[in-house]
C-alpha atoms as a PDB file:
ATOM      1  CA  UNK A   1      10.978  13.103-162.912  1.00  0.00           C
ATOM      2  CA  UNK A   2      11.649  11.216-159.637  1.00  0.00           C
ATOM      3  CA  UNK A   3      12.931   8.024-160.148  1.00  0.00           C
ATOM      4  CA  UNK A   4      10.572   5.060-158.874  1.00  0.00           C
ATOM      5  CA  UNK A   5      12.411   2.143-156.700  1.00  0.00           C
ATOM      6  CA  UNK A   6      11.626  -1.433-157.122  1.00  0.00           C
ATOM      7  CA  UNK A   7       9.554  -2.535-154.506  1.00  0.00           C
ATOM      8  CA  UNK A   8      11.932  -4.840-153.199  1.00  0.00           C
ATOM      9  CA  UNK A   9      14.944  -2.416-152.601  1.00  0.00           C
ATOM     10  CA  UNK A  10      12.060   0.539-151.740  1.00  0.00           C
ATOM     11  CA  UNK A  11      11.523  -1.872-148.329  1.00  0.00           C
ATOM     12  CA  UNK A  12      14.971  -2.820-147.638  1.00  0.00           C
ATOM     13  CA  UNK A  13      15.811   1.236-147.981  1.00  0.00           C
ATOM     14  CA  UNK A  14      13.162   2.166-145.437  1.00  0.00           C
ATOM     15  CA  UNK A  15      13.771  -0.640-143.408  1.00  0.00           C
ATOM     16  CA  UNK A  16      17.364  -0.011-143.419  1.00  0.00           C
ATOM     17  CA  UNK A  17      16.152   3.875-142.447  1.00  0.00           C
ATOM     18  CA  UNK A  18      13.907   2.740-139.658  1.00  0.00           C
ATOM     19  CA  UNK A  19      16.381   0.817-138.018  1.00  0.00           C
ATOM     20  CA  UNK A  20      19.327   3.166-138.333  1.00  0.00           C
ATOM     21  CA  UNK A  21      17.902   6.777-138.307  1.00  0.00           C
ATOM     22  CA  UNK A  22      16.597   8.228-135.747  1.00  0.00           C
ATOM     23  CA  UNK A  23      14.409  10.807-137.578  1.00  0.00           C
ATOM     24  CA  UNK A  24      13.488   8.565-140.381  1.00  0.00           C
ATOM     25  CA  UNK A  25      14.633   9.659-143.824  1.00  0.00           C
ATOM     26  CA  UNK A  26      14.278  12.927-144.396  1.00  0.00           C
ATOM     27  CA  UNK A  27      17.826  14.078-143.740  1.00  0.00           C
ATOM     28  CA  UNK A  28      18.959  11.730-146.660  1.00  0.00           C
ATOM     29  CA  UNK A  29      21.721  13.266-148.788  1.00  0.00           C
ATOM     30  CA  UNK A  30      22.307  11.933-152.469  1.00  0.00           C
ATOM     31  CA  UNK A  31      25.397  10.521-153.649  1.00  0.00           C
ATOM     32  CA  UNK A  32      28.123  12.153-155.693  1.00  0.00           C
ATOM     33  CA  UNK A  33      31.194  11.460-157.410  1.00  0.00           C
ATOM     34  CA  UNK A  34      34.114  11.475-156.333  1.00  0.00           C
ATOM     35  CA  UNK A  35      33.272  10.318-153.152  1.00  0.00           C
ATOM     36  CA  UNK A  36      34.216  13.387-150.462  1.00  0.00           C
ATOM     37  CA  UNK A  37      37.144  12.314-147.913  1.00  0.00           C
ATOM     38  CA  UNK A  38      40.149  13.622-146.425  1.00  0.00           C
ATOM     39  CA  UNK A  39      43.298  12.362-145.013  1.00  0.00           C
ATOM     40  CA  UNK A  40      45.153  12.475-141.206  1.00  0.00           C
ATOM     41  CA  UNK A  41      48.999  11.771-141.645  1.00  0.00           C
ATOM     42  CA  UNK A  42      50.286   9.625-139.668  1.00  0.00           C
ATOM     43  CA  UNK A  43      51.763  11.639-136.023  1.00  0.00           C
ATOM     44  CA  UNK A  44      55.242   9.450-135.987  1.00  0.00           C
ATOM     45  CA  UNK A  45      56.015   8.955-140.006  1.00  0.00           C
ATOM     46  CA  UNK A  46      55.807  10.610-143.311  1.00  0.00           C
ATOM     47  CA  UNK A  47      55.320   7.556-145.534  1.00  0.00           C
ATOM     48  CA  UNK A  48      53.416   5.215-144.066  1.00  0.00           C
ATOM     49  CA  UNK A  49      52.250   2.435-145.964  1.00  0.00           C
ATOM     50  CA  UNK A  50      48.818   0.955-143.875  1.00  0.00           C
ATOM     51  CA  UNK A  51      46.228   3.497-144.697  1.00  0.00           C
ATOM     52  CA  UNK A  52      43.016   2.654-142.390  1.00  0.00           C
ATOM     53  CA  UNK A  53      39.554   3.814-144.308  1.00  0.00           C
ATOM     54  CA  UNK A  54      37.259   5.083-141.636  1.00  0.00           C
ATOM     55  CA  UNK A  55      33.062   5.210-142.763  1.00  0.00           C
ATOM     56  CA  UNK A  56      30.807   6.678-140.903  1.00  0.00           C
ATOM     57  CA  UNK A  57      27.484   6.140-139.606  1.00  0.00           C
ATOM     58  CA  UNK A  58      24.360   6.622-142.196  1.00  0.00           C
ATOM     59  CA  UNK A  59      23.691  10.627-140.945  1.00  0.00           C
ATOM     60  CA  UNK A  60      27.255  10.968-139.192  1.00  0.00           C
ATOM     61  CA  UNK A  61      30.122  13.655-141.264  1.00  0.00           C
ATOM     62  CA  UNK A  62      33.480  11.969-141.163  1.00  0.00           C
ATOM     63  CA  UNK A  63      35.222  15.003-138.996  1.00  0.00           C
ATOM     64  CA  UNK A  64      33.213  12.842-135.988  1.00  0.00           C
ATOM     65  CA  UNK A  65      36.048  10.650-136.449  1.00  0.00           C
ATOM     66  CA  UNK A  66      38.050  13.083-135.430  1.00  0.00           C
ATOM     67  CA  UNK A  67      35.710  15.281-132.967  1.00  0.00           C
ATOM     68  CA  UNK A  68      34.993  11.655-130.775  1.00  0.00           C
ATOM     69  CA  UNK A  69      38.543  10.897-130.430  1.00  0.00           C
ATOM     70  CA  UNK A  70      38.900   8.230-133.192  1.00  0.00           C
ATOM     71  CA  UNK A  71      41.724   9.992-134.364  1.00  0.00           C
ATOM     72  CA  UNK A  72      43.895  11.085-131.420  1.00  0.00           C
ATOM     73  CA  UNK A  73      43.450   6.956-130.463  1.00  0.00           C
ATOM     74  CA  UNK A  74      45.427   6.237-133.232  1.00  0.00           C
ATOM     75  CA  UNK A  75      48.115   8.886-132.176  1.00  0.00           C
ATOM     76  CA  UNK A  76      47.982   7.744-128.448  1.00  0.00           C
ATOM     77  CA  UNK A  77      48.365   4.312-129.704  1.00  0.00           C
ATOM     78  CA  UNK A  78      51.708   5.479-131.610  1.00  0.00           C
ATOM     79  CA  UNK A  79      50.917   4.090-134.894  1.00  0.00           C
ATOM     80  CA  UNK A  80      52.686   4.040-137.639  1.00  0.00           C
ATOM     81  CA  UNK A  81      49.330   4.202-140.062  1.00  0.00           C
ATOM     82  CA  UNK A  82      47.240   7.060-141.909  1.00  0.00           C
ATOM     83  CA  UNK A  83      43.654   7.699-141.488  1.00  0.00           C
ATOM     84  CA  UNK A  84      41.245   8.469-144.584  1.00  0.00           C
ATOM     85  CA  UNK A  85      38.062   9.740-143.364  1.00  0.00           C
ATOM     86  CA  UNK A  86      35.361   9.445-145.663  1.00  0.00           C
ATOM     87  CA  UNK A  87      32.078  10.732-146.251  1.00  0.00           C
ATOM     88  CA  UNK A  88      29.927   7.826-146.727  1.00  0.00           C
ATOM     89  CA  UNK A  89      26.726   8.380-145.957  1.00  0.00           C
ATOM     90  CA  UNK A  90      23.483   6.775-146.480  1.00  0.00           C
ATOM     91  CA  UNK A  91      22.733   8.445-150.100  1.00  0.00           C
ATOM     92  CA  UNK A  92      25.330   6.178-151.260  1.00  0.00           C
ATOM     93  CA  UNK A  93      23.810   3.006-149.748  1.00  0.00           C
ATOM     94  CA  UNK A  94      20.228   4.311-151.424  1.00  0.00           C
ATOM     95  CA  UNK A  95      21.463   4.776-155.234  1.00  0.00           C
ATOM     96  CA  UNK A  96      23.805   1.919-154.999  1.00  0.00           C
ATOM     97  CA  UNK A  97      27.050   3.180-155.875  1.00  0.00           C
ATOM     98  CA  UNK A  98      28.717   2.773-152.392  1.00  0.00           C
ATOM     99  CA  UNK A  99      31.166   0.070-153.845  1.00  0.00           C
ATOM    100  CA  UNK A 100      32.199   1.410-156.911  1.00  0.00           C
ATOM    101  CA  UNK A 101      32.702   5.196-155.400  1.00  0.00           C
ATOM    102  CA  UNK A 102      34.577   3.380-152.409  1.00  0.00           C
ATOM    103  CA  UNK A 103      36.714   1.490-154.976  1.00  0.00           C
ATOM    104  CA  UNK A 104      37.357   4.009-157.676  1.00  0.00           C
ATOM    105  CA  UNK A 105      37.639   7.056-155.589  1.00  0.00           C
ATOM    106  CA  UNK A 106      39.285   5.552-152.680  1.00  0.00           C
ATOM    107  CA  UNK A 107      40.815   2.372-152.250  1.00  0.00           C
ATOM    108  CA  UNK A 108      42.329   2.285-156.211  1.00  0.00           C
ATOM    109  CA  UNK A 109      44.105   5.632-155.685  1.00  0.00           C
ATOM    110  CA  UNK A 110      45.358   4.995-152.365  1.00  0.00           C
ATOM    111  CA  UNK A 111      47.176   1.312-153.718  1.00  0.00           C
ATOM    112  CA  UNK A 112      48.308   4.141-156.622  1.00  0.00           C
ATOM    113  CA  UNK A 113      49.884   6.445-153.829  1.00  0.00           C
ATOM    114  CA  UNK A 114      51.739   3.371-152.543  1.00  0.00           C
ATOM    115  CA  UNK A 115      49.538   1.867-149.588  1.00  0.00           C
ATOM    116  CA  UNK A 116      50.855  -1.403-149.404  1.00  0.00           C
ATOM    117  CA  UNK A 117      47.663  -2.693-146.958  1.00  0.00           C
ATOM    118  CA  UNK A 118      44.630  -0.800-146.415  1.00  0.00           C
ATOM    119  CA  UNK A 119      41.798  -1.725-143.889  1.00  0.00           C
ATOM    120  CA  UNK A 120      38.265  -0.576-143.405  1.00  0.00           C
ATOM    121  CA  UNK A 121      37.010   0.717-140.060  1.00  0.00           C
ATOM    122  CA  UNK A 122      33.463   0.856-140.958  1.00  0.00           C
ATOM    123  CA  UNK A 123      30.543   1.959-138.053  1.00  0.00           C
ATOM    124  CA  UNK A 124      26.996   1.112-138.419  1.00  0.00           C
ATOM    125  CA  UNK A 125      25.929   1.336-141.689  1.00  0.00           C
ATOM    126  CA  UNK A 126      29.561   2.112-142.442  1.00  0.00           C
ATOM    127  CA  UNK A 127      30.292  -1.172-140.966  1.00  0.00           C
ATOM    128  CA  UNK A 128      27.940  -2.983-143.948  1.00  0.00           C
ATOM    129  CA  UNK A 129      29.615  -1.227-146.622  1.00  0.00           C
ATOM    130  CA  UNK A 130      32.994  -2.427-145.286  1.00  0.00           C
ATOM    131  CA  UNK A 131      31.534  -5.918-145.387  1.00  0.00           C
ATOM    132  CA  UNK A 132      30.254  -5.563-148.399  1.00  0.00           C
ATOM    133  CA  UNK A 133      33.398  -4.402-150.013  1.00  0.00           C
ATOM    134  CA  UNK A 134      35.469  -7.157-148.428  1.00  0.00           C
ATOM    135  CA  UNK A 135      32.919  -9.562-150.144  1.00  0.00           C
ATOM    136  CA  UNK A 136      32.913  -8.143-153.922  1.00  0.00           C
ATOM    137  CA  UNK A 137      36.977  -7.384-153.373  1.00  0.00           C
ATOM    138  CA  UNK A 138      38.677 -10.927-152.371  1.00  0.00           C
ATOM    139  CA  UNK A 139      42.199 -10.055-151.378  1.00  0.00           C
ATOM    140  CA  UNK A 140      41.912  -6.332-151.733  1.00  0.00           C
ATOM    141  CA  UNK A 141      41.805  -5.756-147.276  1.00  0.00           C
ATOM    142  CA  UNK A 142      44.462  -6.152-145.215  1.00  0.00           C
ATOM    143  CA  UNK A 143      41.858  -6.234-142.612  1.00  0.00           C
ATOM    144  CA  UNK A 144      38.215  -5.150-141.415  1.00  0.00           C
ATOM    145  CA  UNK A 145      36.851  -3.516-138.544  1.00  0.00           C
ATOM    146  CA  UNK A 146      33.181  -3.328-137.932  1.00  0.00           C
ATOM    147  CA  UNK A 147      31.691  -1.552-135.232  1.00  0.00           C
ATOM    148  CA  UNK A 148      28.032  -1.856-134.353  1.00  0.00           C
ATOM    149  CA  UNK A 149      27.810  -2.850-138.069  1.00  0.00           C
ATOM    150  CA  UNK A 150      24.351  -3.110-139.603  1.00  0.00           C
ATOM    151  CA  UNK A 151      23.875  -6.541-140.815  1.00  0.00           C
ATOM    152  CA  UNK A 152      19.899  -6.713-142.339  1.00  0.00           C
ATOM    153  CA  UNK A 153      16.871  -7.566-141.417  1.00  0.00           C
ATOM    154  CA  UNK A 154      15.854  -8.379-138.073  1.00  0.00           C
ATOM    155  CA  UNK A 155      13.934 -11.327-140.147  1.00  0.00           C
ATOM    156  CA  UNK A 156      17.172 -12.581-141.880  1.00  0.00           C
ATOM    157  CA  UNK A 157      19.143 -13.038-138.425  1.00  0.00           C
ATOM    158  CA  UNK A 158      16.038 -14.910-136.627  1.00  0.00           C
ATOM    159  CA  UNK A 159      16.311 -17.639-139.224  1.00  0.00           C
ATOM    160  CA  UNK A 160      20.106 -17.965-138.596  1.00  0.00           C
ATOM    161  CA  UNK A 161      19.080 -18.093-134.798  1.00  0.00           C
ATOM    162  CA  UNK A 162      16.468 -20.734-135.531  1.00  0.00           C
ATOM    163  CA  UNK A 163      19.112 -22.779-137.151  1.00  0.00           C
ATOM    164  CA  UNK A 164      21.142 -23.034-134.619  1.00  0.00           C
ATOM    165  CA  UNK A 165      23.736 -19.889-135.435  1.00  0.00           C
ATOM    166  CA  UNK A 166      25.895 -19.108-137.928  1.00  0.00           C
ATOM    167  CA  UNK A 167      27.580 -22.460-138.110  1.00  0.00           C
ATOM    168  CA  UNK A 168      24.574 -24.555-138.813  1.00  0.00           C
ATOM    169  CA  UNK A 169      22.651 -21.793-141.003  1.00  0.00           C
ATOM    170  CA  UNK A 170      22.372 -22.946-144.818  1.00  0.00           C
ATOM    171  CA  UNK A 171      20.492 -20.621-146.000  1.00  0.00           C
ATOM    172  CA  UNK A 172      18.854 -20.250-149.779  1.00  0.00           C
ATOM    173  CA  UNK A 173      21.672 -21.528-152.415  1.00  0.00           C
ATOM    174  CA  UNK A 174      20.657 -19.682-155.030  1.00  0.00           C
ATOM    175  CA  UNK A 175      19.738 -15.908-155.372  1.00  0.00           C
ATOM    176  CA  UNK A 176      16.052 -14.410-154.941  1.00  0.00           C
ATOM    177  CA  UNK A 177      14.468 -14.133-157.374  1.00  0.00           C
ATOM    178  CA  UNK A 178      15.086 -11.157-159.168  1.00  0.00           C
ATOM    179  CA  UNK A 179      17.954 -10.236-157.906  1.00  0.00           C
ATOM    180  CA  UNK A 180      20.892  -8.669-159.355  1.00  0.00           C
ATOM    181  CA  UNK A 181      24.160 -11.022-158.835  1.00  0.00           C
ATOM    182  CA  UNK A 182      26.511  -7.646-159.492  1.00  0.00           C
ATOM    183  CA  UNK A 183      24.657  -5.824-156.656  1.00  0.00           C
ATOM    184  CA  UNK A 184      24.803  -7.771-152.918  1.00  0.00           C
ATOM    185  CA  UNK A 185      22.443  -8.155-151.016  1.00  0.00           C
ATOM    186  CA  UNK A 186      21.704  -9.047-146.873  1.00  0.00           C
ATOM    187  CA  UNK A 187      21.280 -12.754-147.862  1.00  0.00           C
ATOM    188  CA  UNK A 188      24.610 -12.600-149.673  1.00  0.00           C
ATOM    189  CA  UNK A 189      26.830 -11.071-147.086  1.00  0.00           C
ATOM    190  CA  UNK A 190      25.398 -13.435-144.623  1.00  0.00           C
ATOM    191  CA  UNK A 191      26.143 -16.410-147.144  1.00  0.00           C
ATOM    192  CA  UNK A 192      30.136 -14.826-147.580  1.00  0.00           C
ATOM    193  CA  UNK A 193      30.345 -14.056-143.407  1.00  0.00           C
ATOM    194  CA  UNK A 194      29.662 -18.365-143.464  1.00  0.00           C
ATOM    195  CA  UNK A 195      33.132 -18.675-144.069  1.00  0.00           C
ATOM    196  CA  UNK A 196      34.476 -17.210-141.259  1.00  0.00           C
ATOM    197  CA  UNK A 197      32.721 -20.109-139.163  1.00  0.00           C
ATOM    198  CA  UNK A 198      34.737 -22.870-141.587  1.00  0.00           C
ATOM    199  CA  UNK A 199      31.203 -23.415-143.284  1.00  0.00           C
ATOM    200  CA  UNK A 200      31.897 -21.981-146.606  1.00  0.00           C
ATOM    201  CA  UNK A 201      34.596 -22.447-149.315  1.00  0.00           C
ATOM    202  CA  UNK A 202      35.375 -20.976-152.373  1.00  0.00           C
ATOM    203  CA  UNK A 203      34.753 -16.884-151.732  1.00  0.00           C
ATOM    204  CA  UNK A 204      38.459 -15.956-151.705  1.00  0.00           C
ATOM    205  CA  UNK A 205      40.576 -14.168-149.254  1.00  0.00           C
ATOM    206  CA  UNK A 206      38.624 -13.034-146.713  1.00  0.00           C
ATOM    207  CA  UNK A 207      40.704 -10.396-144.587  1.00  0.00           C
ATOM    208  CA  UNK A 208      40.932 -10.665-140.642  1.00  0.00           C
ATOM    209  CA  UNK A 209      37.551  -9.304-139.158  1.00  0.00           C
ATOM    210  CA  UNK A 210      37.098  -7.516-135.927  1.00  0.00           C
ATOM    211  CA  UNK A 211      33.847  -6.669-134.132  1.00  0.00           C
ATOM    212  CA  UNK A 212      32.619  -4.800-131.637  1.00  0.00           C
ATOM    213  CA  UNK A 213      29.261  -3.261-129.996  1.00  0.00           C
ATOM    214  CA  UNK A 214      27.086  -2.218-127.272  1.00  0.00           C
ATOM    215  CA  UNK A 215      25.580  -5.100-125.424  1.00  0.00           C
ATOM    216  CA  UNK A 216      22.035  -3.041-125.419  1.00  0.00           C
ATOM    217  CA  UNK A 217      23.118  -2.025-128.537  1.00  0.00           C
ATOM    218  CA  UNK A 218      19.828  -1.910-131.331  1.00  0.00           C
ATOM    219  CA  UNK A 219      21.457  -4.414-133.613  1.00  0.00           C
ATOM    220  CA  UNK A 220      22.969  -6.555-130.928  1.00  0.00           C
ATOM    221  CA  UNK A 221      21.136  -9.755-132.245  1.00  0.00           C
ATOM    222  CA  UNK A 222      22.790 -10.063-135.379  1.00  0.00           C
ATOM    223  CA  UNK A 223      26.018  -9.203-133.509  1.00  0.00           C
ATOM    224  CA  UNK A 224      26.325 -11.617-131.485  1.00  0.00           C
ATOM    225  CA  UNK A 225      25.029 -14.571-134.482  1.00  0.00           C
ATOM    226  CA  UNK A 226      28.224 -12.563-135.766  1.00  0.00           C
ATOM    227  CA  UNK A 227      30.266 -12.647-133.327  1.00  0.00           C
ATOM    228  CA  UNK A 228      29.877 -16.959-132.080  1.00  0.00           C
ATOM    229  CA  UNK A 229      31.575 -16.791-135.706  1.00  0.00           C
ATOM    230  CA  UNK A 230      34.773 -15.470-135.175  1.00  0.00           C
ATOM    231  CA  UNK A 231      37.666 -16.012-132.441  1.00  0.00           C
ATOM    232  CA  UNK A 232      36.822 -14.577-128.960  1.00  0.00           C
ATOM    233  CA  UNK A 233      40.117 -12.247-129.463  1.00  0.00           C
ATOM    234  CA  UNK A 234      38.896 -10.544-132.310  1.00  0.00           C
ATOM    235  CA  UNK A 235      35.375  -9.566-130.360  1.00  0.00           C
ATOM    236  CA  UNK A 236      34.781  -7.013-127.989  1.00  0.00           C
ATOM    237  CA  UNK A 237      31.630  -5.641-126.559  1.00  0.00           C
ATOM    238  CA  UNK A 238      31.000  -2.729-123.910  1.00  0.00           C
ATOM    239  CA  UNK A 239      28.016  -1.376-121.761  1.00  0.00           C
ATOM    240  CA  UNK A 240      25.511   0.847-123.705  1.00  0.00           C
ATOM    241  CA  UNK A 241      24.065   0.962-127.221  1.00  0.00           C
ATOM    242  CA  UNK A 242      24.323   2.441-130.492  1.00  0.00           C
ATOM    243  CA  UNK A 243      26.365   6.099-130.165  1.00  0.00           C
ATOM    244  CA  UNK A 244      29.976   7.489-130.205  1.00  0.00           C
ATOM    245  CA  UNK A 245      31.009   7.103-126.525  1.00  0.00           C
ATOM    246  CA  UNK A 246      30.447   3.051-126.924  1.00  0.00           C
ATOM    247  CA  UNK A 247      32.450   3.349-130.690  1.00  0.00           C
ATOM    248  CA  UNK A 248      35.045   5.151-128.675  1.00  0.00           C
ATOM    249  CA  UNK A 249      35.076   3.106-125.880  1.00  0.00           C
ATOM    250  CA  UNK A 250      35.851   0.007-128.012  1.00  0.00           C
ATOM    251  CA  UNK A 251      38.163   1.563-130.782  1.00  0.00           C
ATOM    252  CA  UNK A 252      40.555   2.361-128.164  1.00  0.00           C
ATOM    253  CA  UNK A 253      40.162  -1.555-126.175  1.00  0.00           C
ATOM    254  CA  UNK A 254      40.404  -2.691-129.895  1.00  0.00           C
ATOM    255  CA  UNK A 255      43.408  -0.519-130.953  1.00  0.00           C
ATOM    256  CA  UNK A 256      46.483  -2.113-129.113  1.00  0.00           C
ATOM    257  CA  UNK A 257      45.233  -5.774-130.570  1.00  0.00           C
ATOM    258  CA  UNK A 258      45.206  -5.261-133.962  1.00  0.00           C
ATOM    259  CA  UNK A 259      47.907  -6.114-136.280  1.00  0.00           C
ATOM    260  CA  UNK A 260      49.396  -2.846-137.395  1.00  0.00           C
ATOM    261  CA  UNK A 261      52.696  -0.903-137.661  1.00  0.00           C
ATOM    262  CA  UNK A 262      54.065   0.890-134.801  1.00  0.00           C
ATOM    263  CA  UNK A 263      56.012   4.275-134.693  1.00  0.00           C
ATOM    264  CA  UNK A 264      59.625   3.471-135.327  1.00  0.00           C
ATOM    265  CA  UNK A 265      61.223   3.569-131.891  1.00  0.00           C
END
């Protein structure tokens, strides 16, 4: 028997389909455990210790990380880090289970291997569930890269607009009613991202964030309420929208700014 969503998470998941998928739902996957990935070795060392966790768009397969040049940046770049590439998709996001796949299946075998810091690269959709992690795992990044990342309801960032951005935004103290305090929500994350505009105490380490989009990007109002939060060095924008050669574009401007190990010599 088909299970039967709440009507409350029913709208955020077509919403969040709508906005992100260009042919609606119909290509949605379910998720599975253990979460599907696979790892590129660093090109200059045999143990590094920075592994960078790459998620991928809502319909995107995580060997586009490597087919759009994601990948050979990191060589170019001669760093000393290896690349897990994950297959993340939306079916995850739907039954819930992102953040406890993308812990247990991921992130708590990699510290196992002997990782010493592990980021999230996260795109789109990919870019929310790095968020999201960050949020319900204080401490646990070394560091967080979202590009184009969805960030809610179109709804959700007007109000922060209306209140004058980011840094004057209270927003509800409490949680909706009905909602699960184990399971984020939009509302949430936007509560957590407060504290990266000195508004909001008391979440916990929150790892360096990086951000980048399209200026005619689809989600480029909630980037830039985003972005007026965070230091000009850590944003970066290009021409175009919401597809690879604008993720590309900026993961390589991006790449020789962030804080991670280079190839000895």
């Amino acid at each position: 028997m088909p299970q039967i969503l709440p009507h409350r998470r029913l709208s955020t998941i077509l919403a969040l389909c709508a906005a992100i998928a260009i042919g609606g739902c119909g290509g949605l996957r379910s998720g599975g455990a253990p979460l599907g990935s696979s790892l590129e070795k660093s090109s200059c060392t045999a143990h590094a210790d920075t592994l960078l966790v790459l998620l991928p768009g809502a319909y995107s397969q995580p060997d586009e990380f490597v087919r759009e040049g994601f990948v050979r940046a990191l060589q170019d770049s001669r760093l000393a880090v290896d690349a897990m590439l994950v297959d993340a998709h939306l079916g995850y996001y739907n039954d819930r289970t992102i953040l406890v796949r993308l812990d247990q299946d991921v992130i708590a075998p990699a510290r196992a291997q002997g990782y010493k810091a592990v980021w999230i690269v996260g795109i789109s959709i990919g870019g929310f569930g790095g968020l999201l992690y960050a949020q319900t795992h204080p401490g646990a990044l070394a560091g967080l890269v979202t590009i184009a990342p969805y960030l809610g309801e179109r709804a959700l960032a007007a109000d922060i607009a209306n209140a004058g951005g980011l840094a004057r935004w209270t927003g509800p103290l409490g949680d909706p009613p009905g909602s699960d305090p184990r399971r984020p929500n939009e509302t949430q994350l936007w509560q957590w991202l407060r504290g990266y505009a000195g508004r909001t105490a008391g979440f916990g380490a929150q790892p360096p964030l990086y951000l980048g989009y399209g200026v005619d990007d689809r989600f480029a109002f909630s980037h830039r309420l985003l972005a007026a939060a965070l230091p000009a060095d850590r944003v970066f924008t290009t021409e175009g929208g919401h597809d690879w050669p604008e993720w590309t574009r900026i993961w390589r401007r991006m790449l020789p700014t962030l804080p991670l190990p280079g190839c000895p010599g």
